[in-house]
C-alpha atoms as a PDB file:
ATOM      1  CA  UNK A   1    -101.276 -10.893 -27.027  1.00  0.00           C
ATOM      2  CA  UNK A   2     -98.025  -9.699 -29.244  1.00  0.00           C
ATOM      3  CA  UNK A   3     -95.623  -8.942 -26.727  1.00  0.00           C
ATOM      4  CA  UNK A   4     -97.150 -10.286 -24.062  1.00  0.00           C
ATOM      5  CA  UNK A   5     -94.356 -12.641 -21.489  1.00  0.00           C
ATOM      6  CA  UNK A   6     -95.379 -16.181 -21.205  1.00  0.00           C
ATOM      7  CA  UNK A   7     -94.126 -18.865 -18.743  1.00  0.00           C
ATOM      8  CA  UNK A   8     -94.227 -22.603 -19.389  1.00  0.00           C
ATOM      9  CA  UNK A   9     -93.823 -24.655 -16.256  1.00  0.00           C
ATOM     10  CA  UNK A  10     -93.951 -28.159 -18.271  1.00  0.00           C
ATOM     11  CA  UNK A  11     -90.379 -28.829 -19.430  1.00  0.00           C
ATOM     12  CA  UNK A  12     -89.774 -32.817 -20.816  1.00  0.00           C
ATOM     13  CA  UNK A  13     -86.457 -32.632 -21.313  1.00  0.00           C
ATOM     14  CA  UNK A  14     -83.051 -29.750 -21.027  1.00  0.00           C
ATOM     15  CA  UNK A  15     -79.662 -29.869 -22.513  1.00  0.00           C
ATOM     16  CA  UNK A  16     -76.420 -28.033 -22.023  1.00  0.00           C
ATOM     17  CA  UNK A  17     -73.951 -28.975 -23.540  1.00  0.00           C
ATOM     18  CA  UNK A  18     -72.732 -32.446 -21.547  1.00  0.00           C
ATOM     19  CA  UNK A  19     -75.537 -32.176 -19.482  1.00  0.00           C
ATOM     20  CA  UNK A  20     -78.612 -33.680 -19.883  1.00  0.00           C
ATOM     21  CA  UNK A  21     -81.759 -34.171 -17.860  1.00  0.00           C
ATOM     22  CA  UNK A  22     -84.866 -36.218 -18.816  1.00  0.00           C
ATOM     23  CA  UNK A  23     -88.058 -35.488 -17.137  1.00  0.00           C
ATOM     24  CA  UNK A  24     -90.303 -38.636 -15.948  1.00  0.00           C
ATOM     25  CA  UNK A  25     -92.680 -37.156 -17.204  1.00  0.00           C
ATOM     26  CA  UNK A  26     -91.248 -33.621 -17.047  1.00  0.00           C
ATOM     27  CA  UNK A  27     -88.180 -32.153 -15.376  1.00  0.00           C
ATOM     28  CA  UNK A  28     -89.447 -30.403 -11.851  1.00  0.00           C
ATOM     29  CA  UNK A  29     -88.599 -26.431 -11.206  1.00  0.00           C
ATOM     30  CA  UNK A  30     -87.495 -26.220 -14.564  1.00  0.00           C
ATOM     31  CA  UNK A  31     -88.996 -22.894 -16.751  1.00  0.00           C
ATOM     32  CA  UNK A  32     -88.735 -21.334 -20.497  1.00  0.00           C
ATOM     33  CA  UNK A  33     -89.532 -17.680 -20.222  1.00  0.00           C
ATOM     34  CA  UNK A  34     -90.933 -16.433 -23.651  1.00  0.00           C
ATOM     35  CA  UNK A  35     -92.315 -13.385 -25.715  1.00  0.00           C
ATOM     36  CA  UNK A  36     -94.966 -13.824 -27.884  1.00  0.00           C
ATOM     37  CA  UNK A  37     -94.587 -12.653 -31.326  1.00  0.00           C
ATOM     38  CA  UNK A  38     -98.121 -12.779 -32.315  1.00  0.00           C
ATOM     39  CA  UNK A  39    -100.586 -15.043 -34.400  1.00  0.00           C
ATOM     40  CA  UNK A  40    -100.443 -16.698 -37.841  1.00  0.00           C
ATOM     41  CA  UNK A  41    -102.477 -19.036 -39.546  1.00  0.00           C
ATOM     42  CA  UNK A  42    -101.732 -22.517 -40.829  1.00  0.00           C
ATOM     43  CA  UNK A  43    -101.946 -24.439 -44.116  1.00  0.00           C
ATOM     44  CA  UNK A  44    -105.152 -24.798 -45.034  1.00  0.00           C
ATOM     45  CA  UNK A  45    -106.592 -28.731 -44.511  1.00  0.00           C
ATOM     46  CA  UNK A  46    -109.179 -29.743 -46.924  1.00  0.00           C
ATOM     47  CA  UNK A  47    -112.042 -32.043 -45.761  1.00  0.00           C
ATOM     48  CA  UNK A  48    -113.673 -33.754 -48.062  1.00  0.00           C
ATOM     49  CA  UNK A  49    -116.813 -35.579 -47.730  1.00  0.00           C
ATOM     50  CA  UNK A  50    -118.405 -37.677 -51.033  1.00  0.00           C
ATOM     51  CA  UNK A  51    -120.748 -40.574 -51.502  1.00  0.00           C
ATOM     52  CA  UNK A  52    -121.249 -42.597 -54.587  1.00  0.00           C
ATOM     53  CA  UNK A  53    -124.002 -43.150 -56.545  1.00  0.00           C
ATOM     54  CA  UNK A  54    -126.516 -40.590 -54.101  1.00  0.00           C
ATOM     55  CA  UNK A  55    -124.869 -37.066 -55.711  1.00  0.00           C
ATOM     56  CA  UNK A  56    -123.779 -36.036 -52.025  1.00  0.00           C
ATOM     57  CA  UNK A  57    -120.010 -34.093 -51.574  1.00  0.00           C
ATOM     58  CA  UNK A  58    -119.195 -31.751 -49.204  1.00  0.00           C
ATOM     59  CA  UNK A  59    -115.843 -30.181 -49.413  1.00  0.00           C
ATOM     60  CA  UNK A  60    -114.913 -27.960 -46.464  1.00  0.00           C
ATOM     61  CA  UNK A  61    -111.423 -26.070 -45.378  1.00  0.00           C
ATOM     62  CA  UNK A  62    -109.540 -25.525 -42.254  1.00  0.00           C
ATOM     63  CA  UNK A  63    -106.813 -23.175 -41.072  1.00  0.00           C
ATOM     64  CA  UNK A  64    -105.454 -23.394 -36.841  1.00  0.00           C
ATOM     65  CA  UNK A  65    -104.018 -20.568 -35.866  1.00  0.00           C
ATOM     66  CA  UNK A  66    -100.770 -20.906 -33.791  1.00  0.00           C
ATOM     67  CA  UNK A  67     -99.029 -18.438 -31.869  1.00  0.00           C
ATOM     68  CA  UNK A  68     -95.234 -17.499 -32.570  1.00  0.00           C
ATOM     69  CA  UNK A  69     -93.231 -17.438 -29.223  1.00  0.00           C
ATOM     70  CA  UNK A  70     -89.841 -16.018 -28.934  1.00  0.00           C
ATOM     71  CA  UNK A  71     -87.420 -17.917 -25.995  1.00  0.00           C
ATOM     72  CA  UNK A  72     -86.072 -15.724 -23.787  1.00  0.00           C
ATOM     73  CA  UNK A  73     -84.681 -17.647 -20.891  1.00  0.00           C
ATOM     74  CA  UNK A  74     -84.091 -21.389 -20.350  1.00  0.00           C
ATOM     75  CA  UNK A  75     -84.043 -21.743 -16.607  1.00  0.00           C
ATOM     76  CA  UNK A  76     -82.750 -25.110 -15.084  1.00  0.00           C
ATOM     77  CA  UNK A  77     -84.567 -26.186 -11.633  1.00  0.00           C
ATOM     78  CA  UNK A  78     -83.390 -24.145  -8.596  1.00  0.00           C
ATOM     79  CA  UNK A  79     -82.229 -20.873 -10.992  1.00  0.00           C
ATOM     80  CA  UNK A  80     -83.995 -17.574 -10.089  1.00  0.00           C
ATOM     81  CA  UNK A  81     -84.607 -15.162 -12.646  1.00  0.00           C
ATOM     82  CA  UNK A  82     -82.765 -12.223 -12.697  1.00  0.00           C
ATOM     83  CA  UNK A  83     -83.596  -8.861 -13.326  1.00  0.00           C
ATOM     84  CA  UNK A  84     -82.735  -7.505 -16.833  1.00  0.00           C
ATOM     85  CA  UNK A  85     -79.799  -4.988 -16.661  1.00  0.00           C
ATOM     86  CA  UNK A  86     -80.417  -1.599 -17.575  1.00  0.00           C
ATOM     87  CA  UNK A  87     -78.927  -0.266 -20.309  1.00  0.00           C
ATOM     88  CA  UNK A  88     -77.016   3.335 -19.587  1.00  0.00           C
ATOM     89  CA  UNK A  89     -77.534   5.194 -23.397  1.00  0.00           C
ATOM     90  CA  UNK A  90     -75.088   8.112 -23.579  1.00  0.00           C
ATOM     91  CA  UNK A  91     -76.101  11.298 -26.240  1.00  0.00           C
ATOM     92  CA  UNK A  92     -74.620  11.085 -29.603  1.00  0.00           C
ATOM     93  CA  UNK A  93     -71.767  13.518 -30.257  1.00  0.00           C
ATOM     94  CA  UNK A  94     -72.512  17.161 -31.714  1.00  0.00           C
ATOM     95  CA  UNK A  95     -71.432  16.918 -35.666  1.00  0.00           C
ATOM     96  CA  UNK A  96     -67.586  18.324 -36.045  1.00  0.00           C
ATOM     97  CA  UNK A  97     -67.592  21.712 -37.904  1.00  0.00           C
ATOM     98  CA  UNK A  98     -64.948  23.069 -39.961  1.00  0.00           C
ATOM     99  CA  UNK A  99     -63.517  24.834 -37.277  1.00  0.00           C
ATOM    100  CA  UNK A 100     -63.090  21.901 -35.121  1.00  0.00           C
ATOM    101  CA  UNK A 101     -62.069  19.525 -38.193  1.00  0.00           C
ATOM    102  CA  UNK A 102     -58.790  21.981 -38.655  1.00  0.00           C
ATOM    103  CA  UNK A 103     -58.073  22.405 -35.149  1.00  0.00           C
ATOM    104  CA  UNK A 104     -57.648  18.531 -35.148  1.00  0.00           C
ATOM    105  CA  UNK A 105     -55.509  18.395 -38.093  1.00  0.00           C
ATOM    106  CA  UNK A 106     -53.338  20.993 -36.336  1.00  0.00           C
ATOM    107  CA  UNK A 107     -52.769  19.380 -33.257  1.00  0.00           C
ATOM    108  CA  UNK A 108     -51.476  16.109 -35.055  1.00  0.00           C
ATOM    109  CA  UNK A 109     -49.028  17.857 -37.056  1.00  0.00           C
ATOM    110  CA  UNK A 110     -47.475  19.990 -34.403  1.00  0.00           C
ATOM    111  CA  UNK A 111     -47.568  17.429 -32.474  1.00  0.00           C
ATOM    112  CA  UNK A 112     -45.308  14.870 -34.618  1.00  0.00           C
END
């Protein structure tokens, strides 16, 4: 599930700045787009089980997973979501040579 997109539907309450909106019980067309991040596991929670006098204990251990979810997008009722904008990556620049290194030391002394 790591990098899967999750919506949640079930939003109790948004804030933004001055504005605020309480849900009764949650806030209608509202949405939180999210990325999960993937799984980890929780403290561990010791049951314990022990009766007097009758030599009976039973000692047991727990750990709930939980998933890690990364917010994307908080979007208020009525907003549409919109398409992520591509980003345009241009090539890096060839590494300056000597050659090109003096030429450009030239052309700022003649120039002055």
């Amino acid at each position: 599930m790591e990098g899967s997109s999750v919506e949640l539907d079930r939003v109790l309450f948004l804030a933004d700045g001055q504005d605020i909106t309480v849900g009764t019980p949650v806030v209608e067309g509202a949405r939180v787009l999210a990325t999960a991040k993937g799984e980890i596991k929780d403290d561990k929670i010791i049951i314990l089980k022990y009766k007097r006098k009758v030599h009976y204990r039973n000692k047991t251990g727990h750990r709930q997973i939980h998933t890690t979810l990364l917010i994307d997008k908080i979007l208020k009722p009525g907003e549409s979501v919109e398409a992520p904008k591509k980003v345009r990556r241009t090539r890096k620049a060839a590494p300056k040579t000597e050659a090109t290194v003096e030429e450009a030391k030239e052309e700022t002394t003649s120039g002055s």
